[in-house]
C-alpha atoms as a PDB file:
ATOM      1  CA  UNK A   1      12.406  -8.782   5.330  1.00  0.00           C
ATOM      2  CA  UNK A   2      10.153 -11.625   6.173  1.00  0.00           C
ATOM      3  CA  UNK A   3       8.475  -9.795   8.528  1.00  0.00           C
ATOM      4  CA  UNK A   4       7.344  -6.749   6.279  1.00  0.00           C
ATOM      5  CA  UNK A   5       6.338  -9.730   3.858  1.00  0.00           C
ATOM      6  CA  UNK A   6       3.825 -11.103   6.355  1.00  0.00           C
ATOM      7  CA  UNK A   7       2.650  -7.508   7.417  1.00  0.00           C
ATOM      8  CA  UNK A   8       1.636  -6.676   3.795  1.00  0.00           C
ATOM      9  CA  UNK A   9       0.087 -10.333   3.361  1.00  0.00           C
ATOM     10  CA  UNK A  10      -1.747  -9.598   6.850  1.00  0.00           C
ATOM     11  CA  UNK A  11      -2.362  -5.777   5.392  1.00  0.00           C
ATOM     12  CA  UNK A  12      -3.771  -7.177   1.835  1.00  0.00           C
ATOM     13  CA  UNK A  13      -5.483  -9.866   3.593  1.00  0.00           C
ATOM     14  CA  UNK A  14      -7.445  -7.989   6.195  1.00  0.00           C
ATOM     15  CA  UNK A  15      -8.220  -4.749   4.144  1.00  0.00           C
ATOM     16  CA  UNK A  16     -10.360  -7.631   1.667  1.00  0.00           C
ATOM     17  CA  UNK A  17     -11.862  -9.125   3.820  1.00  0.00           C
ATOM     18  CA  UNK A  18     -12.930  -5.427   5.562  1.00  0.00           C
ATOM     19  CA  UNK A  19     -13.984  -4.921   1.857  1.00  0.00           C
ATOM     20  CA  UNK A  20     -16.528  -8.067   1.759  1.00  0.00           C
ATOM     21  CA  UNK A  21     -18.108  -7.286   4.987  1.00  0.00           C
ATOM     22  CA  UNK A  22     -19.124  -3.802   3.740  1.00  0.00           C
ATOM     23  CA  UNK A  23     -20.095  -5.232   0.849  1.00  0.00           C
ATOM     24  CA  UNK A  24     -21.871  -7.458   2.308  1.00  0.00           C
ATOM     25  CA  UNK A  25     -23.913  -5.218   5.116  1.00  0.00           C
ATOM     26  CA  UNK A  26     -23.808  -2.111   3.446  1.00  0.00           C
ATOM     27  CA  UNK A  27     -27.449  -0.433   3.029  1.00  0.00           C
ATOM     28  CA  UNK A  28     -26.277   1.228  -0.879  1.00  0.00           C
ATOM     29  CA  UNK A  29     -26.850   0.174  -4.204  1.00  0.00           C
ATOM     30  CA  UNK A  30     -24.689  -1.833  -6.355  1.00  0.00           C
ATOM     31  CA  UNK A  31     -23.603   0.746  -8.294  1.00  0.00           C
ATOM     32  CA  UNK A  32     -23.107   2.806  -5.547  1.00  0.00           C
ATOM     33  CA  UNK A  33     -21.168   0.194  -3.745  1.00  0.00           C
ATOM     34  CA  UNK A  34     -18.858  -0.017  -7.308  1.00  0.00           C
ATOM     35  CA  UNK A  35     -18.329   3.698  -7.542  1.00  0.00           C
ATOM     36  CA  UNK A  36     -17.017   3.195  -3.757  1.00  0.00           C
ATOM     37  CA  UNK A  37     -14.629  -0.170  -4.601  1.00  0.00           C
ATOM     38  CA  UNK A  38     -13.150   1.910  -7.780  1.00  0.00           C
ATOM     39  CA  UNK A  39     -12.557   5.443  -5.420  1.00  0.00           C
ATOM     40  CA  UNK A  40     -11.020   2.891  -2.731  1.00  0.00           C
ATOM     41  CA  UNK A  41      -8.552   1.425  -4.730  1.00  0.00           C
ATOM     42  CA  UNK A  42      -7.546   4.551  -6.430  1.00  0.00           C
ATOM     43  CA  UNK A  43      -7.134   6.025  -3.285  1.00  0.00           C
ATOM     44  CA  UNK A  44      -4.646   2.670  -2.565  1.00  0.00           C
ATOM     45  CA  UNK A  45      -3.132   2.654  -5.622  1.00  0.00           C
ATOM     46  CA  UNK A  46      -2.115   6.488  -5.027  1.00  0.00           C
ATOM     47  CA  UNK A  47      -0.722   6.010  -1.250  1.00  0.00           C
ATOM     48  CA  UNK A  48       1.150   2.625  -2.451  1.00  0.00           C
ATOM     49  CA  UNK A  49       2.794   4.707  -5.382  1.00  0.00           C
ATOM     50  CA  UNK A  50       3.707   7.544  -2.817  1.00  0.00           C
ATOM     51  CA  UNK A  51       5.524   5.139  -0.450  1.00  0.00           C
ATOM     52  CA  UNK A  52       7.392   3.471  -2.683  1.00  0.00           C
ATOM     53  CA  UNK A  53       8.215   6.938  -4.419  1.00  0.00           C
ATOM     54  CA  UNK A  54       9.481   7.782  -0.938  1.00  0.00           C
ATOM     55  CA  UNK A  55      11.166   4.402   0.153  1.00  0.00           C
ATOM     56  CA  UNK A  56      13.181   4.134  -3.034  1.00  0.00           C
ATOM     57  CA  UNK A  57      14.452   8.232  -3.007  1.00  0.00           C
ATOM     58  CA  UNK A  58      15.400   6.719   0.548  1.00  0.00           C
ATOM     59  CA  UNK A  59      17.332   4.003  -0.323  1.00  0.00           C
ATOM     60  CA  UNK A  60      19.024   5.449  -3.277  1.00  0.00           C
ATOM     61  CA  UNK A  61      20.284   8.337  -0.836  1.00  0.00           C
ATOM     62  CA  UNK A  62      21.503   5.048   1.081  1.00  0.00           C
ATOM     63  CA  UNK A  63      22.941   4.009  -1.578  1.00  0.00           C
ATOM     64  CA  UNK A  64      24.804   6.866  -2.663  1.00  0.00           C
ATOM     65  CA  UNK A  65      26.194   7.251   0.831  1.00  0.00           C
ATOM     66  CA  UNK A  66      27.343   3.823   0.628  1.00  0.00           C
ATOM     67  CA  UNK A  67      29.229   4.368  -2.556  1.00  0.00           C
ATOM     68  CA  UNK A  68      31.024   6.791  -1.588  1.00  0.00           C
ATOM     69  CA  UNK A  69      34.878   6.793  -0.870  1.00  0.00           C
ATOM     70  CA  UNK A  70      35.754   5.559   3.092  1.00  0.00           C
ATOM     71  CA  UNK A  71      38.214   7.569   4.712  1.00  0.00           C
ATOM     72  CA  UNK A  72      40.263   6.520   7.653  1.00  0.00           C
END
């Protein structure tokens, strides 16, 4: 678990600062540069809702299995 906690912090960590430096060299306007940030982190937002959608039809299916009556 600690692990997948450090590869999201890493994840997080180097997807902002991949953010700044476009910000920061990028030829476009401002507002053209906000319009990108917004579609970006929609985009995120979406993909992060999908996986955990996916991850949690996963482990209730786990879950399920695990409930279920043993036999010898």
């Amino acid at each position: 678990m600690r692990s997948i906690g450090r590869f999201l912090t890493g994840f997080i960590f180097g997807g902002l600062v991949g953010l700044g430096m476009t910000l920061i060299l990028t030829p476009h306007s401002g507002e053209e540069n906000r319009t990108y940030v917004v579609k970006y982190v929609d985009h995120v937002k979406e993909e992060v809702q999908m996986a955990m959608l996916e991850k949690r039809a996963e482990l209730e299916q786990e879950l399920a299995h695990l409930r279920q009556p043993q036999t010898p």
